[in-house]
Protein backbone atom coordinates (compact mmCIF):
# COMPACT_ATOMS: atom_id res chain seq x y z
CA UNK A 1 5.00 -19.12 -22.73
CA UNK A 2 3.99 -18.74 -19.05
CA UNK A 3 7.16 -17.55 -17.75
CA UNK A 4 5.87 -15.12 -14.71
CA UNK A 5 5.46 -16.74 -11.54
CA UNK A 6 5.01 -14.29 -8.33
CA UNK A 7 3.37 -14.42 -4.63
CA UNK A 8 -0.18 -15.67 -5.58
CA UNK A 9 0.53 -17.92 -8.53
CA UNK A 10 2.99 -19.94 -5.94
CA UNK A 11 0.31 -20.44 -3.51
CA UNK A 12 -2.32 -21.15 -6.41
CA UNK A 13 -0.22 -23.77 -7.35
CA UNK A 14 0.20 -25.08 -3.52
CA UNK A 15 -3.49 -24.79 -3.57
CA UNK A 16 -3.66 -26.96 -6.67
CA UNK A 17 -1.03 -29.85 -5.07
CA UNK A 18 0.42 -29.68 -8.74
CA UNK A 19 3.60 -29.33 -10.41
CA UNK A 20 3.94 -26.52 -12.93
CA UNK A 21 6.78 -28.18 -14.99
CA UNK A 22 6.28 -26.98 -18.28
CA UNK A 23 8.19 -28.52 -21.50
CA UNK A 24 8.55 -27.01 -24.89
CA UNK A 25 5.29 -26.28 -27.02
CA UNK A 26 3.47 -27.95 -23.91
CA UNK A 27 -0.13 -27.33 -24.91
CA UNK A 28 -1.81 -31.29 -23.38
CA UNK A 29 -5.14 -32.39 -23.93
CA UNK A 30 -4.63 -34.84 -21.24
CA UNK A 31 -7.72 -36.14 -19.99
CA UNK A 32 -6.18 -37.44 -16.49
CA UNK A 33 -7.93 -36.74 -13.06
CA UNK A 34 -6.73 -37.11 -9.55
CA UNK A 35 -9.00 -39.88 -7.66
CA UNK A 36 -11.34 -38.06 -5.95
CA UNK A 37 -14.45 -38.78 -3.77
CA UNK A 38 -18.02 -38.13 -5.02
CA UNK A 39 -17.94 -34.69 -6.36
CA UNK A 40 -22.11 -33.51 -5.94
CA UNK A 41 -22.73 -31.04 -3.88
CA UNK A 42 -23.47 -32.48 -0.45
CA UNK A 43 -20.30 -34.57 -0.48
CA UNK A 44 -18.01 -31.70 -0.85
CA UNK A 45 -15.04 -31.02 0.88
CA UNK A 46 -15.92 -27.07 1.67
CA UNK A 47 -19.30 -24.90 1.47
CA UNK A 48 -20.51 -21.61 0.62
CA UNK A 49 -18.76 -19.05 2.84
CA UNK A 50 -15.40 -20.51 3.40
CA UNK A 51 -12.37 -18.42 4.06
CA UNK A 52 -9.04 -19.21 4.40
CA UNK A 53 -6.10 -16.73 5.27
CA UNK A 54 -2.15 -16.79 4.25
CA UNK A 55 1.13 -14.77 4.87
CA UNK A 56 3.79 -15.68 2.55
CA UNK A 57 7.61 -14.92 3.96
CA UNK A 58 10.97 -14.67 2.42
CA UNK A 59 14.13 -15.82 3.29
CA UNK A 60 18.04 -15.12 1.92
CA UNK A 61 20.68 -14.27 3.81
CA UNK A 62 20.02 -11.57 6.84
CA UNK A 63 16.36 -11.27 5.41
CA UNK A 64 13.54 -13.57 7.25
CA UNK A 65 10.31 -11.42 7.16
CA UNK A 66 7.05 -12.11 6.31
CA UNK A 67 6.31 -10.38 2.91
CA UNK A 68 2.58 -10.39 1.62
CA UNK A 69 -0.78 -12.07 1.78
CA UNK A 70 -3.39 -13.93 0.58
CA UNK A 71 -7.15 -15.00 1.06
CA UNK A 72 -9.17 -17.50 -0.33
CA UNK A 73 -13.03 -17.14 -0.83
CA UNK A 74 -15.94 -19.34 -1.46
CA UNK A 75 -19.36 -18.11 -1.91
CA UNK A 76 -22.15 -20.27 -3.76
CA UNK A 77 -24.05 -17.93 -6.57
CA UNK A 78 -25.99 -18.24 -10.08
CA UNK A 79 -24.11 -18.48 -13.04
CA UNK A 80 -26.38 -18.65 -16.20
CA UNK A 81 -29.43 -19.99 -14.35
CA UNK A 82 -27.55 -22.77 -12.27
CA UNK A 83 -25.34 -22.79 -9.12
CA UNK A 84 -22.20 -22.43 -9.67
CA UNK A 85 -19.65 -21.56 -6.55
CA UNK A 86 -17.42 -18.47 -7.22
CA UNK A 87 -13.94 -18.91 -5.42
CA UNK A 88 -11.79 -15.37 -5.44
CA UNK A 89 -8.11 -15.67 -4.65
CA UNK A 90 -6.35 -12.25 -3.96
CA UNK A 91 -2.45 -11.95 -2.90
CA UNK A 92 -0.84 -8.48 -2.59
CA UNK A 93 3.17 -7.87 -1.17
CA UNK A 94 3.01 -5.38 2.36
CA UNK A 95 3.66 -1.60 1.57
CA UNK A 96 7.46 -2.51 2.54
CA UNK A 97 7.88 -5.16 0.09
CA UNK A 98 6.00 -2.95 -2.58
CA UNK A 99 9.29 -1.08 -2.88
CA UNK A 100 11.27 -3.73 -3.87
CA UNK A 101 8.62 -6.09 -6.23
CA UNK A 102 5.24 -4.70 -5.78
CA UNK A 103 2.75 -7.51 -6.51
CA UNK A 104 -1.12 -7.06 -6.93
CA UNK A 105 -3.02 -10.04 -7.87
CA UNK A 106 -7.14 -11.61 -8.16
CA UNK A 107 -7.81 -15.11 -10.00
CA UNK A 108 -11.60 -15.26 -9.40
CA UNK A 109 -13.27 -18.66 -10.97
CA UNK A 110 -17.15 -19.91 -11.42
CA UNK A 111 -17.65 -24.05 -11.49
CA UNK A 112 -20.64 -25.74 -11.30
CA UNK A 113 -21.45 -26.88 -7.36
CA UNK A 114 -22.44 -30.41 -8.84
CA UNK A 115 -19.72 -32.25 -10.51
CA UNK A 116 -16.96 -28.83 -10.08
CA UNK A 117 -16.96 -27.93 -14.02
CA UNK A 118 -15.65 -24.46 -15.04
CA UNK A 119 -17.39 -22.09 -16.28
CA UNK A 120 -15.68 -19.23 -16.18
CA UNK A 121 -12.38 -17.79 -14.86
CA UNK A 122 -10.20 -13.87 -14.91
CA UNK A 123 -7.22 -12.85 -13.76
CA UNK A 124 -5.88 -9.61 -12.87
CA UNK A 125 -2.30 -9.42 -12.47
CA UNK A 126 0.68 -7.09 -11.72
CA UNK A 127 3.79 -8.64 -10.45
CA UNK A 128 6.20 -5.65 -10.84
CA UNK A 129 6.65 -4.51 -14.29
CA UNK A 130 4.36 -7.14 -15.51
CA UNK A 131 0.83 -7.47 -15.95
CA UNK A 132 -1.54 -10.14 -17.38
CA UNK A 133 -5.25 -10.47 -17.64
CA UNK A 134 -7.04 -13.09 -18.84
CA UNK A 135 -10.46 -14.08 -19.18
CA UNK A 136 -11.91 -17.60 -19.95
CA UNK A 137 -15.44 -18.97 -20.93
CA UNK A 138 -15.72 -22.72 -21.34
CA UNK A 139 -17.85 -24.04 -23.98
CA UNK A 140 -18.77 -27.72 -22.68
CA UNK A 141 -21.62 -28.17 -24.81
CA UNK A 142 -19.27 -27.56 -28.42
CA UNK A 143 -18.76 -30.77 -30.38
CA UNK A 144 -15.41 -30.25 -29.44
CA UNK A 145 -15.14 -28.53 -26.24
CA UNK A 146 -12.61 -25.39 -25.53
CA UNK A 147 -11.71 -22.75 -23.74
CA UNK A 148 -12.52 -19.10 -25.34
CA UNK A 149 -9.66 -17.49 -23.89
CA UNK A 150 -8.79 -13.21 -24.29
CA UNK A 151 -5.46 -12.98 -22.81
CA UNK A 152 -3.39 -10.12 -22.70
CA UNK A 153 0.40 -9.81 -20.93
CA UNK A 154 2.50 -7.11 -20.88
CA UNK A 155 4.98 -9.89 -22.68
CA UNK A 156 2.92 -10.73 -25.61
CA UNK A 157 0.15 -8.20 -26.13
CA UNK A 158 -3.35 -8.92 -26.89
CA UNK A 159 -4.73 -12.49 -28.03
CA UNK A 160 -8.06 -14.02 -28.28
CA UNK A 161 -7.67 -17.93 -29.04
CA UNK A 162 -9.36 -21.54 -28.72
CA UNK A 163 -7.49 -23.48 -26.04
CA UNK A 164 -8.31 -27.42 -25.87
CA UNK A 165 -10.81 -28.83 -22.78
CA UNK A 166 -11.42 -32.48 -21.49
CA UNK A 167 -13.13 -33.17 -18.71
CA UNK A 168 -9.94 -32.39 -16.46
CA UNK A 169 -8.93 -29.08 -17.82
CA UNK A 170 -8.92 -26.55 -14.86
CA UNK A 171 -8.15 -22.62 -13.89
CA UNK A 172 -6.10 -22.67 -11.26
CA UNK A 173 -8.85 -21.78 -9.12
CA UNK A 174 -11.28 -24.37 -9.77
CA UNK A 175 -8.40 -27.16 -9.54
CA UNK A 176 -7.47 -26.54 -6.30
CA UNK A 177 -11.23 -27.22 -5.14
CA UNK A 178 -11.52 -30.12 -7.37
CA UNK A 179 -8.47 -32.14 -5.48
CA UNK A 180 -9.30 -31.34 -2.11
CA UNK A 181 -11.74 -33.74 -2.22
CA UNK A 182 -8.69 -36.30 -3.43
CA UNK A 183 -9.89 -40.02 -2.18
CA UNK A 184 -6.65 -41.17 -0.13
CA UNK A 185 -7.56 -44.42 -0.45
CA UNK A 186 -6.72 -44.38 -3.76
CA UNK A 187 -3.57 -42.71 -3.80
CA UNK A 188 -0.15 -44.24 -3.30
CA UNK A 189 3.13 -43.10 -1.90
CA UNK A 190 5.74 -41.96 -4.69
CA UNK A 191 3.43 -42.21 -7.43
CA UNK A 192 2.58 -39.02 -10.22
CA UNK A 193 -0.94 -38.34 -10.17
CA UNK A 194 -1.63 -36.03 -13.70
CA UNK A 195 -4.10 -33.15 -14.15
CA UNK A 196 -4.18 -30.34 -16.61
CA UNK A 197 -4.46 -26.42 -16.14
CA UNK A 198 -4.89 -23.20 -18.13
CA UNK A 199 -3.23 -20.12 -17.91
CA UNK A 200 -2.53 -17.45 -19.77
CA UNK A 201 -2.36 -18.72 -23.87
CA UNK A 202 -1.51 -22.44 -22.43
CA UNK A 203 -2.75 -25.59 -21.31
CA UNK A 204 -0.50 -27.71 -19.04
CA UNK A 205 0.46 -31.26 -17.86
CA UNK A 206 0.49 -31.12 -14.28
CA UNK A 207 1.27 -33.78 -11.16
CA UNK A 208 1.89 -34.04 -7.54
CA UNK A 209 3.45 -36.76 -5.65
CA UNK A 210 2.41 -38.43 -2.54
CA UNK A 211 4.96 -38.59 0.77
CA UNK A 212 3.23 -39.48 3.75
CA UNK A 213 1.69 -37.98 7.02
CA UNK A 214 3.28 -36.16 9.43
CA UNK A 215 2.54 -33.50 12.23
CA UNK A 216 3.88 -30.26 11.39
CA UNK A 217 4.10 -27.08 13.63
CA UNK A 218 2.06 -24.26 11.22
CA UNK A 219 2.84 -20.66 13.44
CA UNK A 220 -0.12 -19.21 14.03
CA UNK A 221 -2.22 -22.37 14.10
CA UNK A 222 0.32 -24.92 16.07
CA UNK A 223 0.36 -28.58 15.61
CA UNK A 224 -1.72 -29.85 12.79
CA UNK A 225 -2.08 -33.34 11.70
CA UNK A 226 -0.85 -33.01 7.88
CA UNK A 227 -0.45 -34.74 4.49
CA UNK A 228 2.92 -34.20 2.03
CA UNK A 229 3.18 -33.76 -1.07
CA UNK A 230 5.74 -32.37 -3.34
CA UNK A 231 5.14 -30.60 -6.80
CA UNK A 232 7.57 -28.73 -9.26
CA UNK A 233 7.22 -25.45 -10.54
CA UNK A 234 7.78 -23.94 -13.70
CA UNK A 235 10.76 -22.19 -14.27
CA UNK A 236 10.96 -18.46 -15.04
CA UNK A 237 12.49 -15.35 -13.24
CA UNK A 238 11.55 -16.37 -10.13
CA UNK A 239 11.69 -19.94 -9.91
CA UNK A 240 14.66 -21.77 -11.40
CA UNK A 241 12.52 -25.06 -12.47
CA UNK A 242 15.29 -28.15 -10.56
CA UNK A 243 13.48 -28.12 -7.03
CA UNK A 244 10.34 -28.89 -5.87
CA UNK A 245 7.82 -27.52 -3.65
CA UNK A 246 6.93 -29.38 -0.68
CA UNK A 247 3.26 -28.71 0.20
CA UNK A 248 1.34 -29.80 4.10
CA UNK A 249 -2.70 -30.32 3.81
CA UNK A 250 -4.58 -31.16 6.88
CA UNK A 251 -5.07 -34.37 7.49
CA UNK A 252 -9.21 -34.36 7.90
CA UNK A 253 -12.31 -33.86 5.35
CA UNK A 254 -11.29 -30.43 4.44
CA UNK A 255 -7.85 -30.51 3.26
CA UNK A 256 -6.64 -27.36 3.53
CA UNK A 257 -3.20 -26.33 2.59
CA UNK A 258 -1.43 -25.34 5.97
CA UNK A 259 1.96 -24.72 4.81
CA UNK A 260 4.29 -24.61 1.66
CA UNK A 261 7.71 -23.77 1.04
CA UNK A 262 10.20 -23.57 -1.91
CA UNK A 263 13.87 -22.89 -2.99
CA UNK A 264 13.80 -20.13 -5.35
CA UNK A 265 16.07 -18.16 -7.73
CA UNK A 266 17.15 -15.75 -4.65
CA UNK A 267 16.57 -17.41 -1.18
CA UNK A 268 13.54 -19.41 -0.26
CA UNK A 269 9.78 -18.50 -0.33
CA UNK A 270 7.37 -20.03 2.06
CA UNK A 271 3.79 -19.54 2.64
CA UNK A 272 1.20 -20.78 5.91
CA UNK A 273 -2.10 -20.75 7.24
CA UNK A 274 -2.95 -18.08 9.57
CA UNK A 275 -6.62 -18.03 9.45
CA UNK A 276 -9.50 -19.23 8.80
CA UNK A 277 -13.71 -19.11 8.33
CA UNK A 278 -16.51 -21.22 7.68
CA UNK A 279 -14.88 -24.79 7.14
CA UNK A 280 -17.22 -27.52 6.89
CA UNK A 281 -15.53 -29.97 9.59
CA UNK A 282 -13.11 -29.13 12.24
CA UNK A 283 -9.39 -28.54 11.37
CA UNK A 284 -7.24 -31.29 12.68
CA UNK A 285 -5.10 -29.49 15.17
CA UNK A 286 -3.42 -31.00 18.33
């Protein structure tokens, strides 16, 4: 089971505006999508050469300090004679924090520009004593689509195995640019919207859950016109699986995550904005 949840794999899922509740022997072949607008390349939500910048922080009891980082990466490239878009995500802990739970992570993904299918996906992971790599080719064009997956964790050793695929079966990666281009017309205040992820030797149900708008004060950036959402995450030994995460998007065409936050085993972790590059439209900040 996917039981190791650290720095990057938090903000993934923030990314992703999904819940990461898992349940017992909870391989899905779901085949539910968030509402999105049209997903061809022109209509996007991003482009090629996007950046986006994040410092995660830590709080419980005298500590309040900022405690690693993130960035996000976009580039357009060919994968297999078509274009594909190649996001990178990389999260590491600062030299202070290394001392205490030294984390060291890349998810990089390929998906098709036109119509955002996976293609391909790795991870590189080492969240203190743990480590996990995985690697994922997706065979679309099998009579019954899957997922060749070679997965290895410090947990469970070495495996090489079929994992299901519909047409909303994501990396983590991948996911999070599929639902920023989320239609808000079509989405509704307290209602579960599904979608399905891979990771590690798994596939998973996964949801997030609508609030409102509000304006929210992102240090670093200031005022920024935002959307909430809430999402669970899976428990494990960092996160204890009975709260939520609350998660802020901007509230324009590029819905970016601007700031997350949630309670976990030991204190609180939170994560924000502080940078960014190449955005499509303007970032909707007072």
């Amino acid at each position: 089971m996917f039981r190791h949840t650290g720095i990057l794999i938090l903000l993934c899922t923030c990314l992703s505006l999904v819940s990461m509740r898992a349940q017992e022997n909870s391989v899905s072949t779901s085949s539910h999508c968030v509402p999105v607008k049209d997903i061809s390349g022109g209509n996007l939500a991003y482009q090629s050469g996007e950046r986006m910048y994040f410092t995660m922080h830590y709080e419980w009891g005298m500590i309040n300090s900022d405690i690693g980082s993130a960035t996000v990466s976009l580039d357009e490239v060919t994968f297999n004679g078509q274009k594909a878009f190649r996001c990178s995500v990389t999260g590491k802990t600062t030299k202070m924090y290394d001392l205490f739970f030294k984390v060291r992570e890349n998810f990089t993904s390929w998906f098709t520009v036109n119509g955002l299918r996976p293609l391909k996906f790795t991870r590189d992971t080492y969240e203190g004593k743990y480590e996990a790599k995985n690697t994922y080719i997706y065979h679309w064009d099998a009579a019954e689509p899957y997922i060749d997956a070679d997965v290895h964790t410090s947990s469970m050793g070495h495996k090489k195995l079929e994992l299901p695929l519909t047409k909303c079966t994501f990396d983590l990666p991948a996911l999070f640019f599929f639902a920023r281009n989320i239609d808000m017309n079509k989405v509704q205040k307290g209602k579960k919207y599904p979608m399905t992820f891979a990771i590690d030797d798994e596939v998973f149900n996964v949801h997030f859950i609508f609030y409102g708008k509000e304006v929210i004060d992102v240090k670093g950036l200031g005022k920024v016109n935002a959307i909430k959402f809430s999402a669970r995450l899976i428990a494990g030994e960092i996160f204890n699986g009975d709260t939520d995460v609350m998660i802020w998007i901007s509230d324009d065409e590029n819905k970016v995550p601007v700031y997350f936050e949630a309670p976990i085993l030991v204190g609180k972790a939170s994560g924000r904005m502080n940078g960014y590059e190449g955005l499509k439209y303007p970032l909707n900040i007072d």
